[in-house]
Protein backbone atom coordinates (compact mmCIF):
# COMPACT_ATOMS: atom_id res chain seq x y z
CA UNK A 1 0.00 0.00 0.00
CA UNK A 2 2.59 2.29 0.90
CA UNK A 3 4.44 1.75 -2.45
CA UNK A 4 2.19 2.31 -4.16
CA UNK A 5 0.93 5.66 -2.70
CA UNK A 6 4.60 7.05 -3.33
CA UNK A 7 4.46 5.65 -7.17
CA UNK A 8 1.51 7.85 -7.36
CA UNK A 9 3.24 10.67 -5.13
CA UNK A 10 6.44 10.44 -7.80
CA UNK A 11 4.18 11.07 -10.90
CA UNK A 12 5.62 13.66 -12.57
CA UNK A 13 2.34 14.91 -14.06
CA UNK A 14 0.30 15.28 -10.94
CA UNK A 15 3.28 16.99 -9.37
CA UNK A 16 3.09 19.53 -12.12
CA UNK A 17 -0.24 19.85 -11.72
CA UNK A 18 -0.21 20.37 -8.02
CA UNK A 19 2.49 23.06 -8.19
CA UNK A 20 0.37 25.07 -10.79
CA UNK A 21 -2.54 24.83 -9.03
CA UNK A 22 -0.75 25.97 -5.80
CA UNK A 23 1.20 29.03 -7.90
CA UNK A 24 -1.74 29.99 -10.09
CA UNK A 25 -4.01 29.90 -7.00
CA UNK A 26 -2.00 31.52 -3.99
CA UNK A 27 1.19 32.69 -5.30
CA UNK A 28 0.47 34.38 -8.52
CA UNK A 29 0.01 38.45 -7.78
CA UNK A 30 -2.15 39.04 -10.48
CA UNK A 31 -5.11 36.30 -10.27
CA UNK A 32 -4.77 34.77 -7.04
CA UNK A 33 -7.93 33.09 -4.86
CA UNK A 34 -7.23 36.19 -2.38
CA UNK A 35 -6.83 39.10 -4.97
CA UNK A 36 -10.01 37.65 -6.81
CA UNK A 37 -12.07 37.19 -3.44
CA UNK A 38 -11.35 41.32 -2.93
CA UNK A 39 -12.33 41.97 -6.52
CA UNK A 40 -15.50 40.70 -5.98
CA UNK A 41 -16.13 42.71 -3.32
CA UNK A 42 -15.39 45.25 -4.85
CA UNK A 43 -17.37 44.76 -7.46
CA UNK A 44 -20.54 44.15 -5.65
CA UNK A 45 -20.02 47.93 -3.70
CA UNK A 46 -19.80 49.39 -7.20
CA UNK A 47 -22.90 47.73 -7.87
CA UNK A 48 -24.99 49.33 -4.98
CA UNK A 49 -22.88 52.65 -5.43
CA UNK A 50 -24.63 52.67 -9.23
CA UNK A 51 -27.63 52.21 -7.88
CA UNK A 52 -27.96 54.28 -5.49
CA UNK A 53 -26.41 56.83 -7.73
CA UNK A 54 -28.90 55.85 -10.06
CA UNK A 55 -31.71 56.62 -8.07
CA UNK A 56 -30.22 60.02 -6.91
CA UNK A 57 -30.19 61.54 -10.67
CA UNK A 58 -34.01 60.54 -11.20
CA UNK A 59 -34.76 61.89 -7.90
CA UNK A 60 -32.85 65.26 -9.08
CA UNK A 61 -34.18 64.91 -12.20
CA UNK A 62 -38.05 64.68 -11.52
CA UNK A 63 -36.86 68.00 -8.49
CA UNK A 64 -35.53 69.96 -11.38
CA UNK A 65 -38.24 69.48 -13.36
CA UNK A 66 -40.98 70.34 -10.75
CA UNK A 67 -38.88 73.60 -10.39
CA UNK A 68 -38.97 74.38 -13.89
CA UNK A 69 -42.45 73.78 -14.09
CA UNK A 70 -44.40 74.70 -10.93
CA UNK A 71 -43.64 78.08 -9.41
CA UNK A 72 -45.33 77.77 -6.25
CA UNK A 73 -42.85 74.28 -5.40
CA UNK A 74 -40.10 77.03 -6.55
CA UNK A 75 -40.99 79.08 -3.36
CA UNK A 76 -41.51 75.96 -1.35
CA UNK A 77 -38.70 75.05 -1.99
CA UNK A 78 -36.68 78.41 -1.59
CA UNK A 79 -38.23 78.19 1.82
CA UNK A 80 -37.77 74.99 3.06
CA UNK A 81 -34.12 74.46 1.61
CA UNK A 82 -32.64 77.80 2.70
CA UNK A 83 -34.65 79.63 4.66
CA UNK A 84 -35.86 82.17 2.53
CA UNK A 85 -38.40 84.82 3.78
CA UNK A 86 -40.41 87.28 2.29
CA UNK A 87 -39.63 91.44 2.79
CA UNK A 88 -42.31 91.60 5.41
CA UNK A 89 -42.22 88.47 7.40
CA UNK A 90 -39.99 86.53 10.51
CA UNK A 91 -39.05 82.97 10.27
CA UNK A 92 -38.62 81.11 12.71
CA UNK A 93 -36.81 77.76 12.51
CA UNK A 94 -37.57 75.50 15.78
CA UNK A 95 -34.73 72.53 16.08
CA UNK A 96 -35.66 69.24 18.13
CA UNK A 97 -33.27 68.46 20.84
């Protein structure tokens, strides 16, 4: 049994194969299991970063054109957003603790 487990041990092929599994795998900078495990990651953040980005320009783009269209959401907004106040009027802003 034990002879014949190092006959297959000495094969020259499967020795081969093992080293260029182990170099290809772990030792290679450019495409090993480690670098390729981060990629993904990486990839999957950019993912959710599009859409979310995604979803901000339709939000900005149905905004800006509500302000192009309705005046009265114009002053809302002028309000709301930065505290503008007409000639004759106080504001005043109340902040929750």
């Amino acid at each position: 049994m034990r002879q014949k487990i190092f006959k297959i041990a000495r094969n020259k092929y499967l020795l081969a194969s093992l080293a260029f599994i182990v170099w290809a795998g772990f030792i290679d900078s450019d495409h090993n299991y480690f670098r390729q495990v981060r990629l993904k990651k990486d990839l999957q953040e950019m993912v959710r970063l599009k859409t979310y980005l995604e979803e901000q320009v339709e939000k900005n783009k149905t905004l800006a054109n509500r302000l192009e269209t309705d005046i009265e959401f114009v002053e809302k907004y002028a309000r709301e957003e930065y505290g503008m106040k007409r000639d004759n009027e106080v504001v005043y802003e109340l902040i929750p603790n």
